[in-house]
Protein backbone atom coordinates (compact mmCIF):
# COMPACT_ATOMS: atom_id res chain seq x y z
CA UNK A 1 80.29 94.18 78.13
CA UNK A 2 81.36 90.69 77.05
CA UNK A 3 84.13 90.60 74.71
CA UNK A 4 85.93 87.65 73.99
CA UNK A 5 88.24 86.34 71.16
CA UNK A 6 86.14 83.35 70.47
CA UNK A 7 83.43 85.69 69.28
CA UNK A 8 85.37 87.32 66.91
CA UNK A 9 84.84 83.74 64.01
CA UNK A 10 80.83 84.91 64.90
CA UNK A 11 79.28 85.58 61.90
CA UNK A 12 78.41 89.69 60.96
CA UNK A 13 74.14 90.17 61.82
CA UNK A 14 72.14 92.59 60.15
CA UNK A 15 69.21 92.64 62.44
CA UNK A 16 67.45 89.69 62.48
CA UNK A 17 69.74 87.87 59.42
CA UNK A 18 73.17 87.15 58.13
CA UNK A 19 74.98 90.62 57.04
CA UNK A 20 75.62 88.76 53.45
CA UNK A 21 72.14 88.87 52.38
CA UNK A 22 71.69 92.76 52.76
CA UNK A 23 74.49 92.77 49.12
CA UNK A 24 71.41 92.10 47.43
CA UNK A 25 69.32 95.16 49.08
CA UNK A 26 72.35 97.06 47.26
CA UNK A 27 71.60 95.73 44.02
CA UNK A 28 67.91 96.93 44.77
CA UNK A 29 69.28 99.85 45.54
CA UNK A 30 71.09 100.32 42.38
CA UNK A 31 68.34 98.53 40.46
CA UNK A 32 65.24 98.96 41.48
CA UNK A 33 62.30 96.74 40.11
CA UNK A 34 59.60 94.66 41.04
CA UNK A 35 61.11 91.39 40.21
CA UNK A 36 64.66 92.35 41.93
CA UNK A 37 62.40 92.91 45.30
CA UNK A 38 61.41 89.72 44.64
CA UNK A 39 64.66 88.06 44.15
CA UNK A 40 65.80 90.07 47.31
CA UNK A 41 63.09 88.84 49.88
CA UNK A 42 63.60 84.90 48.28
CA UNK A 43 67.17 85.30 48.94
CA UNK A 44 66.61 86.47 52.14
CA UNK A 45 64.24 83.70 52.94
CA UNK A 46 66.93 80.98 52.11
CA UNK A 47 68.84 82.78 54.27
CA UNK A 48 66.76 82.53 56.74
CA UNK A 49 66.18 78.91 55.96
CA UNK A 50 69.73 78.03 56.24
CA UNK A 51 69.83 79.11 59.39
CA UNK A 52 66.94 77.43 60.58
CA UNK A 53 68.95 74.22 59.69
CA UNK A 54 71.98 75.79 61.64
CA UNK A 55 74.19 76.43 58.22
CA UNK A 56 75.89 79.21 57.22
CA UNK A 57 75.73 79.89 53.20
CA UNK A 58 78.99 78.04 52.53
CA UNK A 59 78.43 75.01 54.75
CA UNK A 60 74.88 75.06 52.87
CA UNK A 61 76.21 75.25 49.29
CA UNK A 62 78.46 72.36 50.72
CA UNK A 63 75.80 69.88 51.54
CA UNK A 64 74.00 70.92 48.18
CA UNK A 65 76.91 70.17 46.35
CA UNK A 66 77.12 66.69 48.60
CA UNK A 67 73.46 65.80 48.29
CA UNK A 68 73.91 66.87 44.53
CA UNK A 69 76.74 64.08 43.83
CA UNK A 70 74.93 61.47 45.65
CA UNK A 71 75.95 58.81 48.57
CA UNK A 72 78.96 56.72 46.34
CA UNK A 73 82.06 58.88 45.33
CA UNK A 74 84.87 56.72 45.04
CA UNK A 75 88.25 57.67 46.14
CA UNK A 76 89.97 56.90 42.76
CA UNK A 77 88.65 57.03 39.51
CA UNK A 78 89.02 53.95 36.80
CA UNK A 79 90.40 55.87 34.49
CA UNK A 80 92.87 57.30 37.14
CA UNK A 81 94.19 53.99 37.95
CA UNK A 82 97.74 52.56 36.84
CA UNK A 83 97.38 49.38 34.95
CA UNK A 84 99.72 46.44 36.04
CA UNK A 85 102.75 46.00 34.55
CA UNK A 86 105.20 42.69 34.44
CA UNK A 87 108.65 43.60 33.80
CA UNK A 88 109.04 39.90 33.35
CA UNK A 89 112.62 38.12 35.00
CA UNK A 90 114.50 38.19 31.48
């Protein structure tokens, strides 16, 4: 038996998937209908597809979000910006 700290920032498995997709078999669970199976297997499948890529949920939703607001983000805003000011040598 191999125990080690570094395996305790491992994420949970559920069989062959991340442990966070099985919270929506409880909502089939609780709700059972044809199009919440549905909903459940696709979420499962981008699961799945996530980890294909080697992401977790969060670092996915993180390069959605940085493929969503594109290559150019600059560090200040214009309208952030202090406008010069001459105090003049009255």
């Amino acid at each position: 038996m191999d125990i080690h700290w570094r395996n305790t920032q491992k994420p949970a498995r559920f069989f062959f998937l991340d442990a966070r997709s099985f919270a929506a078999v409880l909502f089939v669970l609780v709700y059972a209908r044809i199009w919440t199976f549905c909903l459940v297997f696709f979420v499962m499948l981008a699961f799945w597809f996530f980890e294909q890529k080697g992401l977790t949920f969060f670092a996915a939703i993180r390069a959605f979000r940085s493929w969503l607001l594109g290559r150019h983000r600059p560090a200040n805003v214009r309208r952030a910006r202090r406008r010069r000011i001459d105090f003049g040598g009255r």
